[in-house]
Protein backbone atom coordinates (compact mmCIF):
# COMPACT_ATOMS: atom_id res chain seq x y z
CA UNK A 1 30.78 135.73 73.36
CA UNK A 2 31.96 133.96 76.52
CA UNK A 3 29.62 130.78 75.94
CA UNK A 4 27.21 131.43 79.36
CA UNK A 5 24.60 132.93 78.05
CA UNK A 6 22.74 133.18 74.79
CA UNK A 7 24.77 130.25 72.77
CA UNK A 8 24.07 127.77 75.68
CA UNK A 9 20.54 128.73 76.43
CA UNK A 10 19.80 128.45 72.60
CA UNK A 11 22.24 124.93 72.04
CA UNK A 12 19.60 123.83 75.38
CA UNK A 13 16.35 124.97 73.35
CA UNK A 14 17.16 123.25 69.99
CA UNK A 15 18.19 120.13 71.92
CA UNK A 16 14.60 120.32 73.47
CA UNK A 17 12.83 120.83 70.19
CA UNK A 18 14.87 118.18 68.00
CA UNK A 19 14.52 115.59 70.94
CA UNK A 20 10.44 116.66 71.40
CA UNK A 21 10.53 116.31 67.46
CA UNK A 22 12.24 112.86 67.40
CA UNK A 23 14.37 114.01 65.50
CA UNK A 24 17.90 112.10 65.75
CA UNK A 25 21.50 112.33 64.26
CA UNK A 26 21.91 116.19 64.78
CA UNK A 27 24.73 117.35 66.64
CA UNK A 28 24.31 120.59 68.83
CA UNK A 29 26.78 122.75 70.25
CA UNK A 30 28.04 126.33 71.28
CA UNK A 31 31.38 127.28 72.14
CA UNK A 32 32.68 131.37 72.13
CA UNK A 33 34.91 134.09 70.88
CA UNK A 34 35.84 135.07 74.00
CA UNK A 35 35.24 131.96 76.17
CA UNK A 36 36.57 131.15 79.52
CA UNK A 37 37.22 127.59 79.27
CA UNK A 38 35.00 125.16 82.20
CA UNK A 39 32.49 128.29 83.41
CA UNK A 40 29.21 126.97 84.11
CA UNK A 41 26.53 128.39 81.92
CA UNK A 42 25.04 131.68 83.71
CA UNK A 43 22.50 131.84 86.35
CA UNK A 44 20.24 133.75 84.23
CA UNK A 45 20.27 131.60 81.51
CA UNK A 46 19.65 128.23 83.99
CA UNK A 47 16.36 130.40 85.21
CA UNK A 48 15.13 131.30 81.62
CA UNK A 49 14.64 127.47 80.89
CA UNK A 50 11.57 125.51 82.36
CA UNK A 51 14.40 122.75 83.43
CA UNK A 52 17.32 124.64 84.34
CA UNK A 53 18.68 121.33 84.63
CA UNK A 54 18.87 121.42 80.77
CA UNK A 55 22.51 123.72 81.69
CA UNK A 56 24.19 122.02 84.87
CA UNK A 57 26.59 120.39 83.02
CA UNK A 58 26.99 123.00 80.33
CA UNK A 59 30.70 124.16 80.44
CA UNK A 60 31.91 127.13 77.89
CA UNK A 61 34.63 126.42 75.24
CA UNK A 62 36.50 128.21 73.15
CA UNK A 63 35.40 128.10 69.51
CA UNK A 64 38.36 126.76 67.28
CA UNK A 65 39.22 126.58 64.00
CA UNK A 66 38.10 122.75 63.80
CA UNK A 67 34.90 123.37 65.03
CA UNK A 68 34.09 125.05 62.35
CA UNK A 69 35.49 122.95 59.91
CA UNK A 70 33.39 119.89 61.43
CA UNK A 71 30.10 121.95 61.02
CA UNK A 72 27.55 121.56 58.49
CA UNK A 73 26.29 124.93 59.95
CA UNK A 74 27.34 127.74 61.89
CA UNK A 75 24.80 130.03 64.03
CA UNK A 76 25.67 132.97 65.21
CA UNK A 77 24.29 135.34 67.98
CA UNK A 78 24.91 138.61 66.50
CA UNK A 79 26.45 140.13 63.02
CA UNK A 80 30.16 140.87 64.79
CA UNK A 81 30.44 136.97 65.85
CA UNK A 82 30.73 136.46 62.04
C-alpha cells in the first residue's frame, strides 16, 4: 500500500528472474495506494533479498492514473488494491 514492502521486494525479484532469464524489453515497476512519495524501501524487505542492494535506490511513488494507462499489466498485492 505505501510502496516499502511487498510491491518493491516483488518489482526486485522479477527484475532478478527476467535479467537471470535474459530476458530484455520488460519494464518493471511498483508504485502505491497510499504511498509516501521518496521513502526508501523497508528494512525488512532489503533483508529478505540475498542482495539487499537490489532496494537502495528503491524510492515509493504514488500510483497514478497514467501508470496504469502505460501498463500492459497490472499486479496487485491483495484483492482490495484492485
Amino acid at each position: 500500500t505505501g510502496n516499502t514492502c511487498r510491491s518493491p521486494l516483488a518489482e526486485a525479484v522479477l527484475k532478478r528472474v527476467l535479467a537471470e532469464k535474459g530476458i530484455e524489453g520488460i519494464k518493471v515497476s511498483s508504485a502505491g495506494i497510499a504511498a509516501d512519495p521518496d521513502s526508501p524501501a523497508s528494512e525488512g524487505s532489503r533483508m529478505v533479498l540475498k542482495k539487499p542492494e537490489d532496494l537502495s535506490a528503491h524510492r515509493a511513488r504514488q500510483v497514478e492514473q497514467s501508470m496504469l494507462a502505460a501498463a500492459d499489466i497490472v499486479l496487485t498485492m491483495t484483492a482490495k488494491h484492485k
